[in-house]
PDB file of N, CA and C in Angstrom:
ATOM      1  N   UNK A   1      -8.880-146.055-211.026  1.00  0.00           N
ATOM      2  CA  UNK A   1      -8.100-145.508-209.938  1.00  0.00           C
ATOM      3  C   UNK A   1      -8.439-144.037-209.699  1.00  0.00           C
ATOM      4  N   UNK A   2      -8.819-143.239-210.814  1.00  0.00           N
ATOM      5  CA  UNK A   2      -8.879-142.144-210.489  1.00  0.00           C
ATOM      6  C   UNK A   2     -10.497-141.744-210.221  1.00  0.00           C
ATOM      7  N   UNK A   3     -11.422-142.760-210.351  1.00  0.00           N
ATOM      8  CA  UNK A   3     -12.617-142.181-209.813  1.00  0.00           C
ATOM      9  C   UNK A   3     -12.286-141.868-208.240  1.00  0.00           C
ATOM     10  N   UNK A   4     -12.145-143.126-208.198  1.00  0.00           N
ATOM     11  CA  UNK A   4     -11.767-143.720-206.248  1.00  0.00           C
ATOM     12  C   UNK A   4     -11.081-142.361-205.626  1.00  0.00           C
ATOM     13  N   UNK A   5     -10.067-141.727-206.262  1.00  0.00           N
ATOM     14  CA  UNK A   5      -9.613-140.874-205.368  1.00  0.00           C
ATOM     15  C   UNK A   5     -10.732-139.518-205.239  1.00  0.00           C
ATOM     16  N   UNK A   6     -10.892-139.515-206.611  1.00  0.00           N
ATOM     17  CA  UNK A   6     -12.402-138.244-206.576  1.00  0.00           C
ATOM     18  C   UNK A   6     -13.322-138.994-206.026  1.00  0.00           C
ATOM     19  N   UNK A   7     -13.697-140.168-205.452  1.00  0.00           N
ATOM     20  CA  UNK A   7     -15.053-140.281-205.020  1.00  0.00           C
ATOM     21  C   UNK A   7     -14.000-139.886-203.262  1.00  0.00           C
ATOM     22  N   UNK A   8     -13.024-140.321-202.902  1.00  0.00           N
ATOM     23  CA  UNK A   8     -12.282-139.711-201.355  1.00  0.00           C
ATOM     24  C   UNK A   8     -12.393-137.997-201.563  1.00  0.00           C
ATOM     25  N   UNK A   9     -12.746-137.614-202.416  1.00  0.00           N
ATOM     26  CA  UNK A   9     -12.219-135.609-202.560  1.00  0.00           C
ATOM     27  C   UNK A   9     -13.425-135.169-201.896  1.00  0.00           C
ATOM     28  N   UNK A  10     -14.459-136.255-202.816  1.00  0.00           N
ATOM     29  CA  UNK A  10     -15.623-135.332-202.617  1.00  0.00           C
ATOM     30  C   UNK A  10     -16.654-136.149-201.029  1.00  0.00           C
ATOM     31  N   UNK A  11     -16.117-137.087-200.512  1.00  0.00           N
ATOM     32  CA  UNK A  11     -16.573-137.728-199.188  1.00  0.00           C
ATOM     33  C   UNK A  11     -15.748-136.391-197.731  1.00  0.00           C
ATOM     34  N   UNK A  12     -14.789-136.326-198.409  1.00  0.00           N
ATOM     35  CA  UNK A  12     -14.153-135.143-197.276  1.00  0.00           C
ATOM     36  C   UNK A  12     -14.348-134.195-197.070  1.00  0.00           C
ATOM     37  N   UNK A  13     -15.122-133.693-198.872  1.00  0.00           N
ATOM     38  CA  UNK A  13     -15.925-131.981-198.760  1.00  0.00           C
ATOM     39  C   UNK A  13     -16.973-131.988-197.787  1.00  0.00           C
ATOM     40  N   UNK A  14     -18.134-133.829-198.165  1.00  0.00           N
ATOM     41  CA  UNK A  14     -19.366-133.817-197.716  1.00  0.00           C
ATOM     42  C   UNK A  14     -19.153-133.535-195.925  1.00  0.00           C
ATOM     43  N   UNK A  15     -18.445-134.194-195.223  1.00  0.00           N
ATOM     44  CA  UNK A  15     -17.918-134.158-194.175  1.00  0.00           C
ATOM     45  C   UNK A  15     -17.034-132.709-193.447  1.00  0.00           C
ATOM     46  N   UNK A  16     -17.527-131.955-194.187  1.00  0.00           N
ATOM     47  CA  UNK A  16     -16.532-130.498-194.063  1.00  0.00           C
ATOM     48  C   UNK A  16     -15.362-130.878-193.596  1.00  0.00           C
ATOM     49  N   UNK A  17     -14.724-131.522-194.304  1.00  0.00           N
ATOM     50  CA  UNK A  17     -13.070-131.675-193.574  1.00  0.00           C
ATOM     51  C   UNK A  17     -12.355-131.134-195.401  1.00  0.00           C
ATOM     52  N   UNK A  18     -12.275-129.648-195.055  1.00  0.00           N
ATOM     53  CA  UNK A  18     -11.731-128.804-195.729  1.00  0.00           C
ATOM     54  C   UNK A  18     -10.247-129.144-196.368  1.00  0.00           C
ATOM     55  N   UNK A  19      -9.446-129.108-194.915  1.00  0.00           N
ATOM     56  CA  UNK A  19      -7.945-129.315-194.992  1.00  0.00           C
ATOM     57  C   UNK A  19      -7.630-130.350-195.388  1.00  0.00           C
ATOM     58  N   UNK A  20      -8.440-131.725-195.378  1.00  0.00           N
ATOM     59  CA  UNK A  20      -7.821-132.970-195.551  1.00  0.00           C
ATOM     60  C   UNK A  20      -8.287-132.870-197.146  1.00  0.00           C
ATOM     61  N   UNK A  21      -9.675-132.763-197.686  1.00  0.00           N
ATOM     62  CA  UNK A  21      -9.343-132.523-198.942  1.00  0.00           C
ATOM     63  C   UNK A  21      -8.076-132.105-199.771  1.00  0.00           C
ATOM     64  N   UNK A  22      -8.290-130.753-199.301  1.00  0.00           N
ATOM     65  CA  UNK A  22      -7.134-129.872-199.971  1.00  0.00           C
ATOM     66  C   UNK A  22      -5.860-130.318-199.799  1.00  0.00           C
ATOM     67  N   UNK A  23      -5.121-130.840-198.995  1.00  0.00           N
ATOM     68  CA  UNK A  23      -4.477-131.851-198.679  1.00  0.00           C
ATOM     69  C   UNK A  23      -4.190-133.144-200.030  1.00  0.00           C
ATOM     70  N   UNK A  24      -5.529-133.799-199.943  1.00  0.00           N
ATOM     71  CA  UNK A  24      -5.211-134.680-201.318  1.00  0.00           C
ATOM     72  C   UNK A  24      -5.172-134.316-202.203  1.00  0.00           C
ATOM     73  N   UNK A  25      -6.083-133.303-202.954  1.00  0.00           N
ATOM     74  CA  UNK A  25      -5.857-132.475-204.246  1.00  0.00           C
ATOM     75  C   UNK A  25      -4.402-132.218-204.510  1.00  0.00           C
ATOM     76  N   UNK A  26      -3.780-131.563-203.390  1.00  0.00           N
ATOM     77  CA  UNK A  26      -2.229-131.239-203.128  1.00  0.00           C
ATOM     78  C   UNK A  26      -1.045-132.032-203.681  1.00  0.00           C
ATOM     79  N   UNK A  27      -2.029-133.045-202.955  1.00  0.00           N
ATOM     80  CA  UNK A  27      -0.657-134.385-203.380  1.00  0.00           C
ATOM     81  C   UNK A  27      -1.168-135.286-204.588  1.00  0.00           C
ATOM     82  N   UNK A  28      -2.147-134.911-204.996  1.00  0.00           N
ATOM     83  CA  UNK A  28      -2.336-135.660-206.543  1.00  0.00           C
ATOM     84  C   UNK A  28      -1.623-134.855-207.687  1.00  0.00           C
ATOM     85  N   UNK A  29      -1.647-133.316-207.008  1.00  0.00           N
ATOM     86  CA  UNK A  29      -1.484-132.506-208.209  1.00  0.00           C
ATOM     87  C   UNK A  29       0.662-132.667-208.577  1.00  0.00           C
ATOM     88  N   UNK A  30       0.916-132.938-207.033  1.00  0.00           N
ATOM     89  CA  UNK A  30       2.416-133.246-207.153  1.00  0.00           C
ATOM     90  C   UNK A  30       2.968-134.495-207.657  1.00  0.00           C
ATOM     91  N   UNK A  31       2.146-135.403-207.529  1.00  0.00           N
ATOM     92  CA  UNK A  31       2.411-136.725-208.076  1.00  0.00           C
ATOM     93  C   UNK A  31       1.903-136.664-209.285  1.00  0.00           C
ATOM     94  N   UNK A  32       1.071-136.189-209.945  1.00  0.00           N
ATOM     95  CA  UNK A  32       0.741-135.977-211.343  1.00  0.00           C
ATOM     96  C   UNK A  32       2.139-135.131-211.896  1.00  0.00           C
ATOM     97  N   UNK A  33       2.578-133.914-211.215  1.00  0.00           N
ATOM     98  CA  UNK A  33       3.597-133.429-211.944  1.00  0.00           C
ATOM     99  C   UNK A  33       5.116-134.337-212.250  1.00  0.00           C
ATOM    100  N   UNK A  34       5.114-134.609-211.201  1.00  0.00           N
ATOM    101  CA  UNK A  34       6.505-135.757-211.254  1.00  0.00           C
ATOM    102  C   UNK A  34       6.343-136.704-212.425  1.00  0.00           C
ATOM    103  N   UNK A  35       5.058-137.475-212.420  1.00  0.00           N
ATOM    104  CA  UNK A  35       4.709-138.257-213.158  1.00  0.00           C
ATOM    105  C   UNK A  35       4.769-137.792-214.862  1.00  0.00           C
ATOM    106  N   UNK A  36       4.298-136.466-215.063  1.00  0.00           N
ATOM    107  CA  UNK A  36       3.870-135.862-216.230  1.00  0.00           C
ATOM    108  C   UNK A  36       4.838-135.671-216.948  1.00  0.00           C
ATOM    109  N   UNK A  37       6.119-135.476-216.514  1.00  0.00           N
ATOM    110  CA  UNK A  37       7.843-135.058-217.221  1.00  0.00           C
ATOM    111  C   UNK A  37       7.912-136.775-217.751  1.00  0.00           C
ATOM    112  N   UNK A  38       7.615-137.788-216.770  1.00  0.00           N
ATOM    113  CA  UNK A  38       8.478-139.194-217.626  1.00  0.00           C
ATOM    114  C   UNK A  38       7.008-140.194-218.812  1.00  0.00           C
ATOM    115  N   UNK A  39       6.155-139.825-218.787  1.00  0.00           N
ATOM    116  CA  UNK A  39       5.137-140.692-219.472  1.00  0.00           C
ATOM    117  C   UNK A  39       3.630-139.974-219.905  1.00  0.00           C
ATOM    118  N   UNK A  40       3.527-139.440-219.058  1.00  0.00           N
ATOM    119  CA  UNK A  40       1.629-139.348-219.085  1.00  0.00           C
ATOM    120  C   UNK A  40       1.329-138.554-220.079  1.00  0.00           C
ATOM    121  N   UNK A  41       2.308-137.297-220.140  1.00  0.00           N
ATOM    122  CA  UNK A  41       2.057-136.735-221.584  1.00  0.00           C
ATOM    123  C   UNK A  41       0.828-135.347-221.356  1.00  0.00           C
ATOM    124  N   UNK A  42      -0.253-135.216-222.216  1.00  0.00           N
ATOM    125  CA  UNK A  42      -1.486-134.439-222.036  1.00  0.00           C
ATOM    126  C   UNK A  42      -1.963-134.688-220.750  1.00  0.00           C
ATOM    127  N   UNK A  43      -2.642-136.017-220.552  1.00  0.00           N
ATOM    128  CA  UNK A  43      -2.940-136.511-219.743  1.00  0.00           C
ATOM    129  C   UNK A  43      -3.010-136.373-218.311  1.00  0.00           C
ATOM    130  N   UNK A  44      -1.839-136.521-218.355  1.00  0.00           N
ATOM    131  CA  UNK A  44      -1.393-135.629-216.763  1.00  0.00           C
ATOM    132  C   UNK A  44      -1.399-134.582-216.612  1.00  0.00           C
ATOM    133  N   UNK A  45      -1.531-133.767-218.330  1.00  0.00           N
ATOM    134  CA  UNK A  45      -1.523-132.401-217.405  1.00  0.00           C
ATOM    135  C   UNK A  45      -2.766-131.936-217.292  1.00  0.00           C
ATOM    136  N   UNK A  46      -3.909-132.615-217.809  1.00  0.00           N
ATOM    137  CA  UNK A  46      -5.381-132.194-217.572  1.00  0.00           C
ATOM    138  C   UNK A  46      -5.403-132.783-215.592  1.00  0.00           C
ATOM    139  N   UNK A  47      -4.722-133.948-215.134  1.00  0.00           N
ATOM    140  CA  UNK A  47      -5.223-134.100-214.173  1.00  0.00           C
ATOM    141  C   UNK A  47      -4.344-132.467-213.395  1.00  0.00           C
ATOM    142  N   UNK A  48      -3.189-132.590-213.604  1.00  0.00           N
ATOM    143  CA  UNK A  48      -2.971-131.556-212.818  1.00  0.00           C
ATOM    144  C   UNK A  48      -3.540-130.195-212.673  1.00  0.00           C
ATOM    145  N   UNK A  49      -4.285-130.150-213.930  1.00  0.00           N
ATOM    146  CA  UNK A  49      -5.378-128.605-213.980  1.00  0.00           C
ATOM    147  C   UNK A  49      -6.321-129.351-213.051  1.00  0.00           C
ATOM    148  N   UNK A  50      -7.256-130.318-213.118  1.00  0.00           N
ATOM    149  CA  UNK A  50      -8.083-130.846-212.223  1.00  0.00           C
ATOM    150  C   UNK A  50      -7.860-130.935-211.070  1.00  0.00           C
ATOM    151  N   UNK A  51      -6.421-131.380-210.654  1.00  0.00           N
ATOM    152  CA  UNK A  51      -6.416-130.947-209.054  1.00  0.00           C
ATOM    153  C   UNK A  51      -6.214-129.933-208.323  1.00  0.00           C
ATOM    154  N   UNK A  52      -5.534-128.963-209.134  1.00  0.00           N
ATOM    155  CA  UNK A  52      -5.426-127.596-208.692  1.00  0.00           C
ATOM    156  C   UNK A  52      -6.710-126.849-208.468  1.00  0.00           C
ATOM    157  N   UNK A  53      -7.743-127.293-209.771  1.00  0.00           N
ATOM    158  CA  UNK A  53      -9.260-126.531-209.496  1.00  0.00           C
ATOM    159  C   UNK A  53      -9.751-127.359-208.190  1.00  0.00           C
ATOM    160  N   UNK A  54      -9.610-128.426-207.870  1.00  0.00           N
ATOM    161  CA  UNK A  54      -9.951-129.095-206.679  1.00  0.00           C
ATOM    162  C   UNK A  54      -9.878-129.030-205.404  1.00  0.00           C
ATOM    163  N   UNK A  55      -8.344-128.391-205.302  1.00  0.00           N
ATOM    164  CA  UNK A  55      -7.628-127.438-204.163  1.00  0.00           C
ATOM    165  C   UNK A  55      -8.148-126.304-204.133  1.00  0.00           C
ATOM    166  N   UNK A  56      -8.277-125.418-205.361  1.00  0.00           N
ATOM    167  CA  UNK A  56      -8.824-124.316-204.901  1.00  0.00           C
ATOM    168  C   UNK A  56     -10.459-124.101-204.257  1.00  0.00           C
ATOM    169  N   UNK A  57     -11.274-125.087-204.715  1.00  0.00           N
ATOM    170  CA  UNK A  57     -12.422-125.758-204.393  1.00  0.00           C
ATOM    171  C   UNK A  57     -12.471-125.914-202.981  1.00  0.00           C
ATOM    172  N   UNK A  58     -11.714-126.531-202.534  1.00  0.00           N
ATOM    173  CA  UNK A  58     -11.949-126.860-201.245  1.00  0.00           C
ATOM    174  C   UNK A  58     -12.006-125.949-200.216  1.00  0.00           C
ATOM    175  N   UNK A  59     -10.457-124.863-200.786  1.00  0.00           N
ATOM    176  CA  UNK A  59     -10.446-123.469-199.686  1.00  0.00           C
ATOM    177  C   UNK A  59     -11.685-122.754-200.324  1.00  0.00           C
ATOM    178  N   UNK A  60     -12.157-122.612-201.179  1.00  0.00           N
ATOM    179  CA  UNK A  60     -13.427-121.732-201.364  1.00  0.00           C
ATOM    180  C   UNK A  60     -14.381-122.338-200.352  1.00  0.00           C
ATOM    181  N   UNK A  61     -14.583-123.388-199.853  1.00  0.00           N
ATOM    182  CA  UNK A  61     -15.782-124.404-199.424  1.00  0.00           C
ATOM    183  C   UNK A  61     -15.482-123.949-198.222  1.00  0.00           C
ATOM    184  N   UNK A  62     -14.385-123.902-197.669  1.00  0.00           N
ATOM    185  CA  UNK A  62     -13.881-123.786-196.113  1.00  0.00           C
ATOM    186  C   UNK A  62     -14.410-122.392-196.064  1.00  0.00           C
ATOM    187  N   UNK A  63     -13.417-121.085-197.165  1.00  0.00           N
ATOM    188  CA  UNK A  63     -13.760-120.173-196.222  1.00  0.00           C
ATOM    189  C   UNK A  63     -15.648-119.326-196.657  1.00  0.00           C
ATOM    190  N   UNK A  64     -16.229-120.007-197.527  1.00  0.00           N
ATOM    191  CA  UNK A  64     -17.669-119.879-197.553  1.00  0.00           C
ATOM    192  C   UNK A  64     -18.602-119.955-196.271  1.00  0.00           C
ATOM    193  N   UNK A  65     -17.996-121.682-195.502  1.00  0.00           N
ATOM    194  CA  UNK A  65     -18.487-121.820-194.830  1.00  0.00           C
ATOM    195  C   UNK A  65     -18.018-121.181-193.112  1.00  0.00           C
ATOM    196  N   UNK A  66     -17.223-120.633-193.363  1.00  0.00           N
ATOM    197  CA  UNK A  66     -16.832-119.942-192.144  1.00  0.00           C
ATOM    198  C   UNK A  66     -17.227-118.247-192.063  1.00  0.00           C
ATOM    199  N   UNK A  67     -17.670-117.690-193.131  1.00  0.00           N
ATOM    200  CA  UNK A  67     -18.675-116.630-193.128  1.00  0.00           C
ATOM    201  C   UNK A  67     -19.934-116.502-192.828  1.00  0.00           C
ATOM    202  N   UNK A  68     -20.142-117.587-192.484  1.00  0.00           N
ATOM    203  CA  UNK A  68     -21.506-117.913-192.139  1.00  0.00           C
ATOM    204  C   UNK A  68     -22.444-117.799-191.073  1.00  0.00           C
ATOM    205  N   UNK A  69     -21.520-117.328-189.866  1.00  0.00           N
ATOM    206  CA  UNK A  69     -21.322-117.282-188.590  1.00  0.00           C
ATOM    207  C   UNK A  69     -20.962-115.720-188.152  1.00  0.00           C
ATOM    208  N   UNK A  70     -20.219-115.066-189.073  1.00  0.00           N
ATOM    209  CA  UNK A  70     -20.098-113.845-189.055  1.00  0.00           C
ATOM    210  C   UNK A  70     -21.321-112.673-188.541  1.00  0.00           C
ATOM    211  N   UNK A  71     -20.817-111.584-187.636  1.00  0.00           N
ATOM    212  CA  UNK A  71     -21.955-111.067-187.041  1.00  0.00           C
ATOM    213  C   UNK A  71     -22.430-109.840-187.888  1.00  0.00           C
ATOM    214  N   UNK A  72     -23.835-109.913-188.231  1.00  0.00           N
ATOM    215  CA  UNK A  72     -24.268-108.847-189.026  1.00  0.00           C
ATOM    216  C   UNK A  72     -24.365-107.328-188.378  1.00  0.00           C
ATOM    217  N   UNK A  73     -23.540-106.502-189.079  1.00  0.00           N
ATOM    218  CA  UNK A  73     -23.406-104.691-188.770  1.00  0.00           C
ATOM    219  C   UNK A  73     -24.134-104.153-189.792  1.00  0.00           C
ATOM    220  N   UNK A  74     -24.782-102.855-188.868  1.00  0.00           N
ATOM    221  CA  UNK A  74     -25.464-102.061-189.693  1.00  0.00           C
ATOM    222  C   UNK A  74     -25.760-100.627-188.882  1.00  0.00           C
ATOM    223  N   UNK A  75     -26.253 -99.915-189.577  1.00  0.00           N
ATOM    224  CA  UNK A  75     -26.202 -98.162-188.912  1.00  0.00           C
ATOM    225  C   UNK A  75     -27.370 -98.376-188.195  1.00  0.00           C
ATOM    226  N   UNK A  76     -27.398 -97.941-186.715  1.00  0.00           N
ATOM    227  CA  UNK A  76     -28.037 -97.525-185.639  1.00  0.00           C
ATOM    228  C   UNK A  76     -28.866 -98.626-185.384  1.00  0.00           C
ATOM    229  N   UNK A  77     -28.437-100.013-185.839  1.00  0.00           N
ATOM    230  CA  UNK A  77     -28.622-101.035-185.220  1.00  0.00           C
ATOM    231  C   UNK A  77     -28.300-102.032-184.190  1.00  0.00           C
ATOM    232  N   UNK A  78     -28.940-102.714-183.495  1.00  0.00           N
ATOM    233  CA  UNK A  78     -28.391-103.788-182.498  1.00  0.00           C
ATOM    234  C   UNK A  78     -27.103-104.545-183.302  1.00  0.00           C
ATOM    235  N   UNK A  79     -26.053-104.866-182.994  1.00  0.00           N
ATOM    236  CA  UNK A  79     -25.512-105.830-182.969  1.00  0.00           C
ATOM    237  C   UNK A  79     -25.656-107.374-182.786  1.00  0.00           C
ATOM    238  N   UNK A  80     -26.594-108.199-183.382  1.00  0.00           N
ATOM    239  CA  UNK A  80     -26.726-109.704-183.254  1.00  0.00           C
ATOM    240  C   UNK A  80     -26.045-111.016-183.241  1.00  0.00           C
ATOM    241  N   UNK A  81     -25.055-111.563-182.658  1.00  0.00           N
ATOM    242  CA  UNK A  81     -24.473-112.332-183.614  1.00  0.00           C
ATOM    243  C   UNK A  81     -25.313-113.467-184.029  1.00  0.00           C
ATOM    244  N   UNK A  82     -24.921-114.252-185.089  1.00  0.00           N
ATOM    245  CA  UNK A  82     -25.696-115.221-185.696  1.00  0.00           C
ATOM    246  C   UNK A  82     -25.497-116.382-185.225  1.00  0.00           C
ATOM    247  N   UNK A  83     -24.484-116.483-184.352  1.00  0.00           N
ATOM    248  CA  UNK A  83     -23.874-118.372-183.549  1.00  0.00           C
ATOM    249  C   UNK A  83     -25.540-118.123-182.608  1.00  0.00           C
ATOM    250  N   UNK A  84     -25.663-116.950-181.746  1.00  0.00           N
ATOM    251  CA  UNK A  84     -26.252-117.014-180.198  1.00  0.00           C
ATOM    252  C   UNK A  84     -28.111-117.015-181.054  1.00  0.00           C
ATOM    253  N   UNK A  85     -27.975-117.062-182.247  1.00  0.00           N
ATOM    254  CA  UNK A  85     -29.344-117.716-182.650  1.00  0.00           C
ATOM    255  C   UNK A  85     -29.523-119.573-182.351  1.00  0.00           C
ATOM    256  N   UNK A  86     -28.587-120.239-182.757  1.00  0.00           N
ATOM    257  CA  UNK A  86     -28.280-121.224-183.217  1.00  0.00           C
ATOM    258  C   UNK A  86     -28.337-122.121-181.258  1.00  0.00           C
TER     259      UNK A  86
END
């Protein structure tokens, strides 16, 4: 069960859909906690470190890729932006 949801984490990164990742990480890491007080024990709480690094993963991925586009400044240079290459 728990590959399946990491093989959905990492199909949503490939797809740059940032938010919907982070999104599931979100809600694994809350359903792991609920879960972790009545049974799971260690267990759950390694997944809940795992989904939190997963969430944070994802906003790193988002805002990496949204710097990317950013227009390069420099002294007594043209102004270029990098989209009007593209």
């Amino acid at each position: 069960m728990i590959p399946i949801k990491l093989d959905n984490f990492w199909n949503e990164l490939s797809i740059f859909s940032f938010e919907r990742a982070k999104e599931m990480a979100d809600k694994e890491k809350e359903t792991a906690l609920k879960t972790q007080s009545s049974h799971l024990g260690s267990s759950g709480f390694n997944w809940v470190i795992l989904s939190t690094a997963l969430s944070q993963l994802a906003f790193a991925e988002k805002a990496y890729t949204n710097l990317s586009f950013l227009a390069p400044k420099g002294f007594l240079r043209k102004d270029v932006n990098v989209s009007n290459n593209f």
